[in-house]
Protein backbone atom coordinates (compact mmCIF):
# COMPACT_ATOMS: atom_id res chain seq x y z
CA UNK A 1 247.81 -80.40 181.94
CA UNK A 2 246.68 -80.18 178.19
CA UNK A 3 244.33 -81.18 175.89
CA UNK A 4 244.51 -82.42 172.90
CA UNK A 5 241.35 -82.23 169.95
CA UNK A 6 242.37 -85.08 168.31
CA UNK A 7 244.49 -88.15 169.01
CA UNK A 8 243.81 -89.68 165.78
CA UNK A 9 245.17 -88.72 161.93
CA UNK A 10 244.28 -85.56 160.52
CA UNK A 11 242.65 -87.22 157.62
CA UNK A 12 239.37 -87.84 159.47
CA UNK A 13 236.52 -85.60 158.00
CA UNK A 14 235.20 -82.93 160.91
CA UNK A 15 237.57 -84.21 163.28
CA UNK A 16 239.58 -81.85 164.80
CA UNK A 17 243.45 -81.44 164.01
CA UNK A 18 246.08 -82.10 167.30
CA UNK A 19 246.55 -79.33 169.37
CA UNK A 20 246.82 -78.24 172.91
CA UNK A 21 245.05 -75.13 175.14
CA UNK A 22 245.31 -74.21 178.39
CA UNK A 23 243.69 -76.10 181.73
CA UNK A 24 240.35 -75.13 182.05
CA UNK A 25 238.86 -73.37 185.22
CA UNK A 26 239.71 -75.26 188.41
CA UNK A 27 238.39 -75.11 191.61
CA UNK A 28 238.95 -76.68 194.63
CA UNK A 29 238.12 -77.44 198.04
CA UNK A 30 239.91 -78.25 201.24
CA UNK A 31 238.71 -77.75 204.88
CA UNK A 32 241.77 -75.78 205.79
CA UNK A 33 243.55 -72.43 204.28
CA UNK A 34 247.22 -73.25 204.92
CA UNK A 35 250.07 -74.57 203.18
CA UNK A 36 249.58 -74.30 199.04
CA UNK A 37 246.41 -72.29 199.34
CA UNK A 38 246.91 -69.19 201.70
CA UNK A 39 247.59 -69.39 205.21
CA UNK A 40 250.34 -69.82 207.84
CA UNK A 41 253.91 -71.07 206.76
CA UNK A 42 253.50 -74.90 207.27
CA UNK A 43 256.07 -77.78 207.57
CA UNK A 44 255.82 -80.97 205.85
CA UNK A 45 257.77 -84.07 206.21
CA UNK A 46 258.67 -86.07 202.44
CA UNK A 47 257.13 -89.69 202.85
CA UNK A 48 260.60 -90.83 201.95
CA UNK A 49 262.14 -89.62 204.87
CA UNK A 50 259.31 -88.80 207.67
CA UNK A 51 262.22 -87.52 210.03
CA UNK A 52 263.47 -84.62 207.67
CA UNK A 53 261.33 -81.69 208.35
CA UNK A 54 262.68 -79.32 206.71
CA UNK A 55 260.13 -78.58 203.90
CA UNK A 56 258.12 -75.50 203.82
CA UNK A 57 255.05 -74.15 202.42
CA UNK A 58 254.04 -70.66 202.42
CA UNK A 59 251.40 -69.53 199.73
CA UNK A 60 252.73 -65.61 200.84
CA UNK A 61 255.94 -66.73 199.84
CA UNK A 62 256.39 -67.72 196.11
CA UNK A 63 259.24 -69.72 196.32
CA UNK A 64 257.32 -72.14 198.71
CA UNK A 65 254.01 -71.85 197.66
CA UNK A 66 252.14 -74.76 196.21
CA UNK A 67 249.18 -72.82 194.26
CA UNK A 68 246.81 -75.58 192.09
CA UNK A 69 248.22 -73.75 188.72
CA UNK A 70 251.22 -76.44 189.16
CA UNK A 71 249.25 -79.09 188.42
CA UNK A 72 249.03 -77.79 185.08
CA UNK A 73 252.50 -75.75 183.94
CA UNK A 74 253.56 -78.57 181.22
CA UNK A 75 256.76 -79.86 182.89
CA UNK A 76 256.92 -82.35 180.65
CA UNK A 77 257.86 -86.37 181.93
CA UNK A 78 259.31 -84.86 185.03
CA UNK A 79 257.49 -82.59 186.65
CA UNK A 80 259.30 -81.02 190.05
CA UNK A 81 256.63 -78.43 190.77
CA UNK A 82 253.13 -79.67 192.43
CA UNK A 83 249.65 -78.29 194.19
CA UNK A 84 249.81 -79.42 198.02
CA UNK A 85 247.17 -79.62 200.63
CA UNK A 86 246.84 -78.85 203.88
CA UNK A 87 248.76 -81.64 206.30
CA UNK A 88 246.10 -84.19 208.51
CA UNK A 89 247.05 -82.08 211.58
CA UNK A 90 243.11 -82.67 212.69
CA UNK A 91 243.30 -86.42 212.73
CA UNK A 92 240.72 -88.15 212.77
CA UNK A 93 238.83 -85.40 211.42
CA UNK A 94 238.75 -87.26 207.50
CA UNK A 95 241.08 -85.14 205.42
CA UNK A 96 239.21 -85.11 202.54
CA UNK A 97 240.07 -82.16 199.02
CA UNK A 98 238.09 -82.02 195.62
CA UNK A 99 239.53 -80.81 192.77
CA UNK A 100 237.16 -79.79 190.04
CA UNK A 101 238.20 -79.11 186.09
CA UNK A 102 235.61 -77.48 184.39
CA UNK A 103 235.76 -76.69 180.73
CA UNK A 104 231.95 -75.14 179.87
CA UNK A 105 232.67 -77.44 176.75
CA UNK A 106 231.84 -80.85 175.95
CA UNK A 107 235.21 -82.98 175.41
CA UNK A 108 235.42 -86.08 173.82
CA UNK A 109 238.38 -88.58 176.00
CA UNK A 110 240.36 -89.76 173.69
CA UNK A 111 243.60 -91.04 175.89
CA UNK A 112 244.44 -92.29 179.21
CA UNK A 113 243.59 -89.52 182.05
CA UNK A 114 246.77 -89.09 184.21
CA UNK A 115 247.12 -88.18 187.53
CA UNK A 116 250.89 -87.48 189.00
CA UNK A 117 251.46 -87.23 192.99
CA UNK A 118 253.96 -85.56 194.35
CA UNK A 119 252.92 -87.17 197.53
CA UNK A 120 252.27 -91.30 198.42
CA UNK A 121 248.83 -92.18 195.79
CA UNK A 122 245.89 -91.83 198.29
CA UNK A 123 244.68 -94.52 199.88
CA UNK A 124 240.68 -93.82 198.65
CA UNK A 125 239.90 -91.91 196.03
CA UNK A 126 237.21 -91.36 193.37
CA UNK A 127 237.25 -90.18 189.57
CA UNK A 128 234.07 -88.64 188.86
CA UNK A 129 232.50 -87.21 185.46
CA UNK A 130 229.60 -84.90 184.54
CA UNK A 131 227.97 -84.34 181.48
CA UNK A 132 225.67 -81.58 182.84
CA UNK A 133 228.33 -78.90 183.44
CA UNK A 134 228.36 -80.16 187.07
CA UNK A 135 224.64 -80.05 188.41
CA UNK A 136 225.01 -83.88 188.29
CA UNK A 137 227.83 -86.12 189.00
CA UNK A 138 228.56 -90.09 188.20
CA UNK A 139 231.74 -92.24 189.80
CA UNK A 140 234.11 -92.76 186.45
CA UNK A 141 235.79 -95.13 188.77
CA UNK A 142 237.33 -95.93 192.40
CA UNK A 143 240.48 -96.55 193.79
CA UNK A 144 241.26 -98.15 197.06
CA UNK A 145 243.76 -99.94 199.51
CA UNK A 146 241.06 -102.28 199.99
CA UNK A 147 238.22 -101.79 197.92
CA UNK A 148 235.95 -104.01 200.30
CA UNK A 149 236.40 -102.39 203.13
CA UNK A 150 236.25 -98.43 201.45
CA UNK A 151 233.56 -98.43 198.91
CA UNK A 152 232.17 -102.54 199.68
CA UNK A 153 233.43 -103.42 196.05
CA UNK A 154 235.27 -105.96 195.10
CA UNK A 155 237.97 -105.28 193.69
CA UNK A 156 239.04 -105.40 189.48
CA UNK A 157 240.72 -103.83 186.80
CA UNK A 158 240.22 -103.13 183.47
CA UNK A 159 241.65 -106.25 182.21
CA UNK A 160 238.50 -108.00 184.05
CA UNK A 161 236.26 -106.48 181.53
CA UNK A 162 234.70 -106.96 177.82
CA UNK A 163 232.97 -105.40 175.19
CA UNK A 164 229.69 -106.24 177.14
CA UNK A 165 231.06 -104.76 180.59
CA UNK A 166 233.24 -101.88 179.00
CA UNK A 167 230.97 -99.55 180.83
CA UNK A 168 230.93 -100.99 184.30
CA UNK A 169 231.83 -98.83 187.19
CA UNK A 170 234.80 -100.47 188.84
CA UNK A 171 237.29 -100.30 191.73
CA UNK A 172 240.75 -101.10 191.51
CA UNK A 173 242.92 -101.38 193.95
CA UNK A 174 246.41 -101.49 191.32
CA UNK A 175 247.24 -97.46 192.06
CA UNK A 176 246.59 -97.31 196.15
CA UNK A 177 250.42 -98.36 197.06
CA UNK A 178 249.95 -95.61 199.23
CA UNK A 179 253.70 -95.16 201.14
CA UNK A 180 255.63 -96.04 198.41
CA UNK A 181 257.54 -93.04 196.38
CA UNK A 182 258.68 -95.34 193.06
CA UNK A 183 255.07 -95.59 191.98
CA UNK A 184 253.01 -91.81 191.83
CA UNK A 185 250.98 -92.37 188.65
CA UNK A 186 247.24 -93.06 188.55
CA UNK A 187 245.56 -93.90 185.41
CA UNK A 188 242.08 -94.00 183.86
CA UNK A 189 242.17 -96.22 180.91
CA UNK A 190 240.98 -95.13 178.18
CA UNK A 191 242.93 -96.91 175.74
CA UNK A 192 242.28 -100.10 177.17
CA UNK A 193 238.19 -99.89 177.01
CA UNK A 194 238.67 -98.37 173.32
CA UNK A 195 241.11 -102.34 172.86
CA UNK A 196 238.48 -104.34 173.23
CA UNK A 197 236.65 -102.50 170.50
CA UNK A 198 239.99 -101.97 168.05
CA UNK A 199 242.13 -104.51 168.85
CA UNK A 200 245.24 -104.87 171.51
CA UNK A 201 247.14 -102.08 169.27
CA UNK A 202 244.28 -99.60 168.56
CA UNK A 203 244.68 -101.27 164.49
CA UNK A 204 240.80 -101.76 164.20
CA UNK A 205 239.91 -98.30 164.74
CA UNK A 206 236.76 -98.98 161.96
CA UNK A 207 235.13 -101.48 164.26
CA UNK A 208 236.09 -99.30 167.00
CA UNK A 209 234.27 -96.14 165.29
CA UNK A 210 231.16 -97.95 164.37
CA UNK A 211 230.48 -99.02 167.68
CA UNK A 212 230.66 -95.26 168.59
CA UNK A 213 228.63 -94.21 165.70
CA UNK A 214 225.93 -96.61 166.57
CA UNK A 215 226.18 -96.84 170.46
CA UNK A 216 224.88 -93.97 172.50
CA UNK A 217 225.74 -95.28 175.54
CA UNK A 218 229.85 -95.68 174.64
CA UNK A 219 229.83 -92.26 173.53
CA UNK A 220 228.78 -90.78 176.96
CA UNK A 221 231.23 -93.09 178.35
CA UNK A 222 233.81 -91.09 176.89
CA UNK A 223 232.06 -87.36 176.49
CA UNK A 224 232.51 -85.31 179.62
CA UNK A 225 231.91 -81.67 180.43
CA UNK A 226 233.55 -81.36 184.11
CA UNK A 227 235.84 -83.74 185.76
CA UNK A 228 236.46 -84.46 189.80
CA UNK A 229 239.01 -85.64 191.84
CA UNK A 230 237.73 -86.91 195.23
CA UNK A 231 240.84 -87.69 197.59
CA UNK A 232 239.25 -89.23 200.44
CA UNK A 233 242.10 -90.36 202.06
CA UNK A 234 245.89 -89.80 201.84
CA UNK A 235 248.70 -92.19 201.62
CA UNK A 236 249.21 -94.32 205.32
CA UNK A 237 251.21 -96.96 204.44
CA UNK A 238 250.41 -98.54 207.51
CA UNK A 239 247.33 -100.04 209.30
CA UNK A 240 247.31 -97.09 211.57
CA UNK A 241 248.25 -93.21 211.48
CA UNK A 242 251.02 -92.50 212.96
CA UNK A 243 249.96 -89.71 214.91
CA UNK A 244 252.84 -88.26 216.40
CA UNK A 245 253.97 -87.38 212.44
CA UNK A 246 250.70 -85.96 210.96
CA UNK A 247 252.68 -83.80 208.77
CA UNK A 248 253.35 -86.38 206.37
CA UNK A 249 249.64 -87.26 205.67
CA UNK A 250 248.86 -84.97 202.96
CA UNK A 251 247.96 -85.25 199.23
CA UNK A 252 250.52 -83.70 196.17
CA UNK A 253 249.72 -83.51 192.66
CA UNK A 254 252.57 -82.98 190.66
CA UNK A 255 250.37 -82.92 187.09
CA UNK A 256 246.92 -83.88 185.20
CA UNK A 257 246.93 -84.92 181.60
CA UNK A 258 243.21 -85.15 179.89
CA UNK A 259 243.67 -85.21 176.69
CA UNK A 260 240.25 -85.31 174.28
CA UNK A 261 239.04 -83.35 171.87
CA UNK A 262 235.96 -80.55 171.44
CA UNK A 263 232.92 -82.48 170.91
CA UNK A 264 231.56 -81.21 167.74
CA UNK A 265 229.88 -83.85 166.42
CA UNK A 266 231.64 -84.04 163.44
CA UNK A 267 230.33 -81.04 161.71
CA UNK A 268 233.68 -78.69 162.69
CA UNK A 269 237.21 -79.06 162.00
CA UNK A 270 238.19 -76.20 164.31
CA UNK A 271 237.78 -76.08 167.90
CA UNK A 272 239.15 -72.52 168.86
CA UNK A 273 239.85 -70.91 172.64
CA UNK A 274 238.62 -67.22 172.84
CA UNK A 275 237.67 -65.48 175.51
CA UNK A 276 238.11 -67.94 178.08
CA UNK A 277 235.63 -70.17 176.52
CA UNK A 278 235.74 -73.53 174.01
CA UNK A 279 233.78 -73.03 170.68
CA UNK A 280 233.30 -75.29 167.84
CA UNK A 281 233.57 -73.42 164.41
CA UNK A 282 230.65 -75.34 163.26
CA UNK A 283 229.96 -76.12 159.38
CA UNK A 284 227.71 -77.94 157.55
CA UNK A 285 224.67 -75.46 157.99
CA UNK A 286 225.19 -76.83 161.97
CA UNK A 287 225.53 -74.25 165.15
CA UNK A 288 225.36 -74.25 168.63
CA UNK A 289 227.80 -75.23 171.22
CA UNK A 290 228.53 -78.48 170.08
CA UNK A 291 227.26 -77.87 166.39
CA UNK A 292 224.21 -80.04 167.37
CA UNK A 293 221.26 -77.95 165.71
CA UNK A 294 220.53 -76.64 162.14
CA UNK A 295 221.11 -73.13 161.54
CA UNK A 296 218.09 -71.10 160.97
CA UNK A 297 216.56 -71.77 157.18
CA UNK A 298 218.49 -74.93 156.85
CA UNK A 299 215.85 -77.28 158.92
CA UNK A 300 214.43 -79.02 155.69
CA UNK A 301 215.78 -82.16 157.32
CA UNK A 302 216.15 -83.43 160.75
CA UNK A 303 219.77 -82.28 162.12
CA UNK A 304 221.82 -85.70 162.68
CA UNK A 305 225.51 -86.13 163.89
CA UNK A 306 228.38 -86.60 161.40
CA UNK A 307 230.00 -90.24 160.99
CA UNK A 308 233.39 -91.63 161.50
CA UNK A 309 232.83 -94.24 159.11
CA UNK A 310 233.63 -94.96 156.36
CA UNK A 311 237.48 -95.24 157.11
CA UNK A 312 239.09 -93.31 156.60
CA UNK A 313 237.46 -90.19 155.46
CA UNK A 314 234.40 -90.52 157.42
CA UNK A 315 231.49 -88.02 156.40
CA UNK A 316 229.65 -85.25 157.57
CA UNK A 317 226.22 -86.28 158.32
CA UNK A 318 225.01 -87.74 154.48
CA UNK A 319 226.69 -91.23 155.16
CA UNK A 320 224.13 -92.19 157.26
CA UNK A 321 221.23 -90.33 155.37
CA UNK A 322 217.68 -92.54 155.41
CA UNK A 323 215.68 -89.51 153.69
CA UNK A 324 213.51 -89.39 157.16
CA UNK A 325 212.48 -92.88 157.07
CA UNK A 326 215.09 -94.14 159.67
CA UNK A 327 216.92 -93.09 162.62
CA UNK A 328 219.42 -95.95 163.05
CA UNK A 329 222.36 -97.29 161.44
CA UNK A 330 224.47 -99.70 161.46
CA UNK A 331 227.96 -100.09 160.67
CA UNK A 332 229.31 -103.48 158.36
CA UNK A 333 232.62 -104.16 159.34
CA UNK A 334 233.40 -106.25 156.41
CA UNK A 335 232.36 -104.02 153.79
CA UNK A 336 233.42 -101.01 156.11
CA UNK A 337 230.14 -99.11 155.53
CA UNK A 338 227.30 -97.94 157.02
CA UNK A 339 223.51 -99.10 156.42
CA UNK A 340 220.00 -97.93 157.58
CA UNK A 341 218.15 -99.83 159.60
CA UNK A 342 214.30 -100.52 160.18
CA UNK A 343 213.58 -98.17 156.86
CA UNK A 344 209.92 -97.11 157.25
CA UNK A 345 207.39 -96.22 154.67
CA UNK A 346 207.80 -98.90 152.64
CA UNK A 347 211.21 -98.34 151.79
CA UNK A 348 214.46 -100.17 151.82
CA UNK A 349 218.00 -99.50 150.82
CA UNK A 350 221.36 -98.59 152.18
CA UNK A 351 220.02 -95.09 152.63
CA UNK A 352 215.96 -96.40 152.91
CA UNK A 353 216.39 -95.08 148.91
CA UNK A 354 214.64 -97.96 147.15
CA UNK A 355 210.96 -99.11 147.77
CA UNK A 356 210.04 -102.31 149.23
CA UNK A 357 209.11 -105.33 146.85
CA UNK A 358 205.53 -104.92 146.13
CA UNK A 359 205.89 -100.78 146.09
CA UNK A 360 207.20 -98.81 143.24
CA UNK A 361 208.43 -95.30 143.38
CA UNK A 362 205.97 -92.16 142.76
CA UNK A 363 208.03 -89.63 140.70
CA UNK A 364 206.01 -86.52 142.25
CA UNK A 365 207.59 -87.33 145.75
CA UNK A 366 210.41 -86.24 147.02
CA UNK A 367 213.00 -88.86 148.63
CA UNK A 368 212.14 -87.98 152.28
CA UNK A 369 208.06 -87.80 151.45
CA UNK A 370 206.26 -90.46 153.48
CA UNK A 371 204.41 -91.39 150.57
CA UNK A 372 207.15 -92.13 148.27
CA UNK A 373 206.53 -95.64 148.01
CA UNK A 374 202.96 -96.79 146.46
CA UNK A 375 201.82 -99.88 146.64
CA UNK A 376 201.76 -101.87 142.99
CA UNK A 377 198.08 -103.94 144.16
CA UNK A 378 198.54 -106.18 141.39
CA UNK A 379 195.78 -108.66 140.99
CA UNK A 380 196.61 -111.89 142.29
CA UNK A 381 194.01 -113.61 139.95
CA UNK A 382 195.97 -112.23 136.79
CA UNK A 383 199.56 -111.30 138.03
CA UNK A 384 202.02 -113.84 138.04
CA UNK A 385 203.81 -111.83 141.48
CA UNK A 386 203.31 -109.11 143.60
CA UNK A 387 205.63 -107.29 142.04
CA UNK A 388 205.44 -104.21 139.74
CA UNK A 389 208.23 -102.08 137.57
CA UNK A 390 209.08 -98.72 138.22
CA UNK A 391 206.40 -97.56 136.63
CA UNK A 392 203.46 -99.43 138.47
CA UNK A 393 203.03 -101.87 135.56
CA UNK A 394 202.50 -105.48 136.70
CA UNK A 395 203.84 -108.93 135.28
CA UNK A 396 200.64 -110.76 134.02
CA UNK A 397 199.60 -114.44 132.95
CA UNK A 398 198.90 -115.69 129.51
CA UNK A 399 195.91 -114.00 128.08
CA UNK A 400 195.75 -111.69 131.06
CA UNK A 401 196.90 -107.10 130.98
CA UNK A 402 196.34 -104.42 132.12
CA UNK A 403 198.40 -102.24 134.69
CA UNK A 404 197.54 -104.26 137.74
CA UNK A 405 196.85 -107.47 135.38
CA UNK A 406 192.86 -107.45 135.81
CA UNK A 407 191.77 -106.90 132.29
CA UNK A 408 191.83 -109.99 129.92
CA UNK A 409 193.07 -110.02 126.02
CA UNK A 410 190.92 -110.80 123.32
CA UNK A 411 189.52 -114.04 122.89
CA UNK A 412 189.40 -114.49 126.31
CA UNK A 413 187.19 -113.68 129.56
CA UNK A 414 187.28 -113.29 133.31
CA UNK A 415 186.69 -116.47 135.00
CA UNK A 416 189.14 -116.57 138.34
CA UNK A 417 191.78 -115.07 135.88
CA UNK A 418 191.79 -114.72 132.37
CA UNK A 419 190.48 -118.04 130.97
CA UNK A 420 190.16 -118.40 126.77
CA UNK A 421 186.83 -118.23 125.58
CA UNK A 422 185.53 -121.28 124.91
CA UNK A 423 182.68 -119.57 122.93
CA UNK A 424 181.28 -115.86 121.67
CA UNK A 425 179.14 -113.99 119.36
CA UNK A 426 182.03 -112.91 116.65
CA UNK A 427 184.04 -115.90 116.04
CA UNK A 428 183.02 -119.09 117.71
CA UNK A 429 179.60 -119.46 117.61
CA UNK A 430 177.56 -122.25 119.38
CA UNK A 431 176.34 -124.24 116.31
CA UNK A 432 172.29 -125.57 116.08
CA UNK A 433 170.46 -123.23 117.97
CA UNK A 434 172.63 -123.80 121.27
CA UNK A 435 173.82 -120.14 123.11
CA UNK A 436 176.67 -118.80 124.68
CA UNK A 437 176.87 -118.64 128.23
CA UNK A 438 179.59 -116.14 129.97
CA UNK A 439 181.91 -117.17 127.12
CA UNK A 440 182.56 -120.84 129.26
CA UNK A 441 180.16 -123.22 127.25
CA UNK A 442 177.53 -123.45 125.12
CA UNK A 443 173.84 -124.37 126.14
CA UNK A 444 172.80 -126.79 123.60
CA UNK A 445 169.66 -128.40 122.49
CA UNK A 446 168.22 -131.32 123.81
CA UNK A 447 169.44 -133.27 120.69
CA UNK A 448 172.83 -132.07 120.40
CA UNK A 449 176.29 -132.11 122.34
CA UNK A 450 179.70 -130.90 121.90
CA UNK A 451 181.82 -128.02 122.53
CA UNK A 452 179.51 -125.96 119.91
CA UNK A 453 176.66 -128.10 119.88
CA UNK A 454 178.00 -129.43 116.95
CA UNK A 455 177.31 -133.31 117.53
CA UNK A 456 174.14 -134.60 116.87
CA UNK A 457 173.21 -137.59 119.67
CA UNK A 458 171.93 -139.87 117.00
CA UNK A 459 175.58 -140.34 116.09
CA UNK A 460 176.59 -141.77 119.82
CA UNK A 461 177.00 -145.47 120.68
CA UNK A 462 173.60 -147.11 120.33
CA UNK A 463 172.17 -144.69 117.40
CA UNK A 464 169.31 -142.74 117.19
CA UNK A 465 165.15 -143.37 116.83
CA UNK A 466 163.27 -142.01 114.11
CA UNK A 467 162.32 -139.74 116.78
CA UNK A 468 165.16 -136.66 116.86
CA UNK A 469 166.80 -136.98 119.51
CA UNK A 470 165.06 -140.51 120.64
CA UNK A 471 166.96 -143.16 121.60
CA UNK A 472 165.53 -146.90 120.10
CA UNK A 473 166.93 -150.32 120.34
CA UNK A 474 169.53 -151.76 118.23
CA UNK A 475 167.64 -153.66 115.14
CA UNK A 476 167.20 -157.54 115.56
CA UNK A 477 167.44 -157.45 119.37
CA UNK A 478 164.47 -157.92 121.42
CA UNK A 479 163.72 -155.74 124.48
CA UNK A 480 164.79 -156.78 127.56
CA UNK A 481 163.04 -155.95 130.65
CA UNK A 482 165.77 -155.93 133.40
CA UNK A 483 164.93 -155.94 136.91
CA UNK A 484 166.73 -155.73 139.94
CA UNK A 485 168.47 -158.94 141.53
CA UNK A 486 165.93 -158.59 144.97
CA UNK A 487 163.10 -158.32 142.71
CA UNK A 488 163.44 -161.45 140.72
CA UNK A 489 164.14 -163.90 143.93
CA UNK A 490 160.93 -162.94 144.92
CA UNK A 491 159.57 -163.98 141.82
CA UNK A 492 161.07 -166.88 142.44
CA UNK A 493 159.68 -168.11 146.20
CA UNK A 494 155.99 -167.50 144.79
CA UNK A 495 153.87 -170.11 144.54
CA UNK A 496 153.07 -171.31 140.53
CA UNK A 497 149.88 -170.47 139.81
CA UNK A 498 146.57 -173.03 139.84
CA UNK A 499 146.15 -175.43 136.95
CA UNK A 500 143.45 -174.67 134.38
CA UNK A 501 140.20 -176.53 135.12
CA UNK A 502 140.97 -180.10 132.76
CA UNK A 503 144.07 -179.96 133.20
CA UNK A 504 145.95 -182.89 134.77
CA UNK A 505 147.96 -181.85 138.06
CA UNK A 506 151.22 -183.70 137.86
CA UNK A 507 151.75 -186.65 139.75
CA UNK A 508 154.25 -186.52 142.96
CA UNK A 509 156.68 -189.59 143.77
C-alpha cells in the first residue's frame, strides 16, 4: 500500500512532488480472534481446490500468520503475502470484517483505489469515505452479486455516468465474480470520473483543474481523511453455502493501493512524515494542518486556496485575487485563465481591479477598500454619458462644463442644459426699451417685435397709423364691416321696412 503526493508533473506550483510513505494506521474488526489475527491454528481450504485442506493459519506462528501489515508490504504486481480473516465456521451468523485506514491527514485521490484478494472478491461489499477523521461516514460506492437484491440498487458502472452525475453514489456489480480465482482486483475509479472532465486520456487536465478550482463539491469527491472497507459477505459462488465446507468462506486481501497526495491547498510543496503524523510544510504566510489559515500578522486579506490554473504553472493564491470584492471564480477554458465573478462595490475586472462604467477610481483607497469606486453623477442635462475619466471629469455638450457638466460657458445659460443666450446685459442687449428675461427672450414694447425688439410693427404687412403702434387701413380702400355668414342670412329673412308716407307701394302681378 502507498501513497503517492502527486500523480501529476512536478511543474505544478504548490503541488507536491511524487513520492511514497508508509500505510497509515489501520484498524480492523472481525467477530472472531483466530486465523490472521491471534487465536487457534485454523485450516482453510483455497477456493480453487475446496478439497485440499492443507492450508494453515496460526498468528503464534510467523510463517503462517496472516497479520493486516500484508496488505501493505509493497510486493509489487504480484503480491504472494495477504491479511486473512477468520473462516464462516458460524454460518449463518453474517461474517461480516471492517478494515479502517486512517491517515489524521487530509489526502487528495488522485488514482484508481485498488483492492487485491487473495481470496474469491466478496459477494457485498462497501467503500466508504470520511472527511471528518471518522466521526462521520458516506458510501464511496457498492459492490454486489446482485445489487437489487443486497443494497435495492440497480445496478451501473462508471461508464453510466457524466459530468452532471460524476458524483452519484453507485453500485456495480462488474467486481462480485465471487468463486472465480482469474479475477481478484476491485477498483474505485478515479481516473474515469476525472475523463469526463479531461478527456478519455487525462490530455485536458486545464478543463479538468478548473472544474476543481471552481467546484466545491468535486473536490470533496476526491478529498478524504479515513477510508473503510465493509466486507459484508464473502465469495459463494453458488446460490447457497455449502455448509459442509465453511472453511472456504473467508475474505483475503493480498494488497491496497491509494495513491493521493497531502491536501495542502496549494500553498506547500512538501508534504513530510514525522512522528507518525502527515504535515504540510506550509508557505505563503499559510499554516495549519492543511495550510488553510493565515499565519498570525499576515490576515490583511481573507486566506483563500491556491489555484491549479493557469496551466501549467498554476499560482499560489493571487491568480484568483478580487481585492475582497468577490469570492468566486471562474475558469475560461479557451483563454486558459481564471476570472472573478459577481465583483461587488462597483467594480469589475479580471481581478474586480477596474471600476464599473459610471464609477471612477478614488486614489486615497486602497484596491480591497469598499469604497474604491465613486460614482462620476454626471448631470444628465449637460453630460453627453454617464461616464467620467479617471479623474471624475465628465464628457459635456456644446456650451456646457464643469466636472459633472452642470455649469454653462459664457454666452450661454441654464435652461434644461446649457442653451446660448439669446439675450444679456453685456453684449446683446434688447433694443427700444424691451428687457431681458432669464437670458431666453426679450420683453418688448407694445410697438416693437423681434429677437431684440429691434422691428418696429409699423413696418409689417398692412403698415402702420399715425398712431405708434396703431394699425389703420390701407389708403383708397373703404372699411369694410364683415360679419359672420349666420348673421347676414338673418338679415336677409327680415321683412323690408314700411314705405315712407307718399310713397307709391309697388304694384304686385
Amino acid at each position: 500500500f502507498w501513497v503517492a503526493l502527486n500523480s501529476q508533473q512536478s511543474s505544478y506550483l504548490c503541488v507536491h512532488q511524487p513520492c511514497k510513505f508508509w500505510y497509515p494506521r489501520v484498524t480492523w474488526n472481525q467477530p472472531h480472534k483466530d486465523s490472521g489475527v491471534g487465536g487457534p491454528t485454523v485450516v482453510f481450504l483455497l477456493v480453487g481446490n475446496p478439497y485440499m485442506c492443507n492450508n494453515e493459519c496460526d498468528a503464534s506462528t510467523p510463517e503462517l500468520a496472516h497479520p493486516p501489515e500484508l496488505m501493505f508490504d509493497f510486493e509489487g504486481r504480484h503480491p504472494s503475502t495477504f491479511w486473512q480473516s477468520a473462516t464462516w465456521k458460524e454460518y449463518p451468523k453474517p461474517l461480516q470484517v471492517n478494515i479502517t485506514l486512517s491517515w489524521s491527514k487530509t489526502i487528495e485521490l488522485t488514482d484508481n483505489i485498488v483492492i487485491t484478494f487473495e481470496s474469491g472478491r466478496p459477494d457485498q461489499m462497501i467503500l466508504e469515505k470520511s472527511l471528518d477523521y471518522g466521526r462521520t461516514w458516506q458510501p464511496y460506492q457498492y459492490y454486489a452479486t446482485d445489487c437489487l437484491d443486497a443494497f435495492h440498487m440497480d445496478p451501473k458502472s462508471v461508464k453510466d455516468l457524466s459530468q452532471h452525475t460524476v458524483l452519484e453514489i453507485i453500485c456495480t456489480e462488474e467486481y462480485s465474480t465471487g468463486y472465480t480465482t482469474n479475477s481478484k482486483i476491485i477498483h474505485f475509479e478515479i481516473k474515469d470520473r476525472f475523463a469526463f472532465f479531461a478527456g478519455p486520456r487525462l490530455r485536458n487536465m486545464a478543463s479538468l483543474y478548473g472544474q476543481l478550482d471552481t467546484t466545491k463539491k468535486l473536490r470533496d469527491f476526491f478529498t478524504v481523511t479515513d477510508l473503510r472497507i465493509r466486507l459484508l459477505r464473502p465469495a459463494v459462488g453458488e446460490i447457497f453455502v455449502d455448509e459442509l465446507h465453511l472453511a472456504r468462506y473467508f475474505y483475503a486481501i493480498s494488497d491496497i493501493k491509494v495513491r493521493g497526495r497531502c491536501k495542502c491547498n496549494l500553498h506547500a510543496t512538501v508534504c513530510v512524515y514525522d512522528n507518525s503524523k502527515l504535515s504540510c510544510e506550509c508557505e505563503h504566510n499559510t499554516t495549519g494542518p492543511d495550510c488553510g489559515k493565515c499565519k498570525k500578522n499576515y490576515q490583511g486579506r481573507p486566506w483563500s486556496p491556491g489555484s491549479y490554473l493557469p496551466i501549467p504553472k498554476g499560482t499560489a493564491n493571487t491568480y484568483c485575487e478580487c481585492f475582497g470584492h468577490s469570492n468566486r471564480c471562474s475558469y475560461i477554458d479557451l483563454l486558459n485563465t481564471v476570472i472573478c465573478v459577481s465583483c461587488k462595490h462597483n467594480t469589475r475586472g479580471q481581478h474586480c481591479e477596474l471600476c464599473r462604467l459610471g464609477f471612477f477610481r478614488n486614489a486615497s483607497a486602497q484596491l480591497d477598500d469598499e469604497n474604491v469606486c465613486i460614482e462620476c453623477y454626471c448631470n444628465p442635462l449637460g453630460s453627453i454619458h454617464d461616464r467620467c475619466n479617471g479623474s471624475g471629469f465628465c464628457e459635456c455638450k456644446t456650451g456646457t462644463t464643469g466636472p459633472k457638466c452642470d455649469e454653462c460657458l459664457p454666452g450661454n445659460s441654464w435652461h434644461y442644459g446649457c442653451q446660448p443666450n439669446v439675450c444679456d446685459n453685456e453684449l446683446l442687449h434688447c433694443q427700444n426699451g424691451g428687457t431681458c428675461h432669464n437670458n431666453a427672450r426679450c420683453l418688448c414694447p407694445a410697438a416693437y417685435t423681434g429677437i431684440l425688439c429691434e422691428k418696429p410693427r409699423c413696418q409689417e404687412a398692412g403698415g402702420c397709423a399715425s398712431g405708434a403702434g396703431q394699425r389703420a387701413p390701407p389708403r383708397g380702400c373703404p372699411a369694410l364691416l364683415l360679419l359672420p355668414p349666420l348673421v347676414l342670412m338673418l338679415l336677409m329673412l327680415l321683412p323690408p321696412p314700411p314705405a315712407p308716407l307718399g310713397t307709391a307701394r309697388p304694384r304686385l302681378f
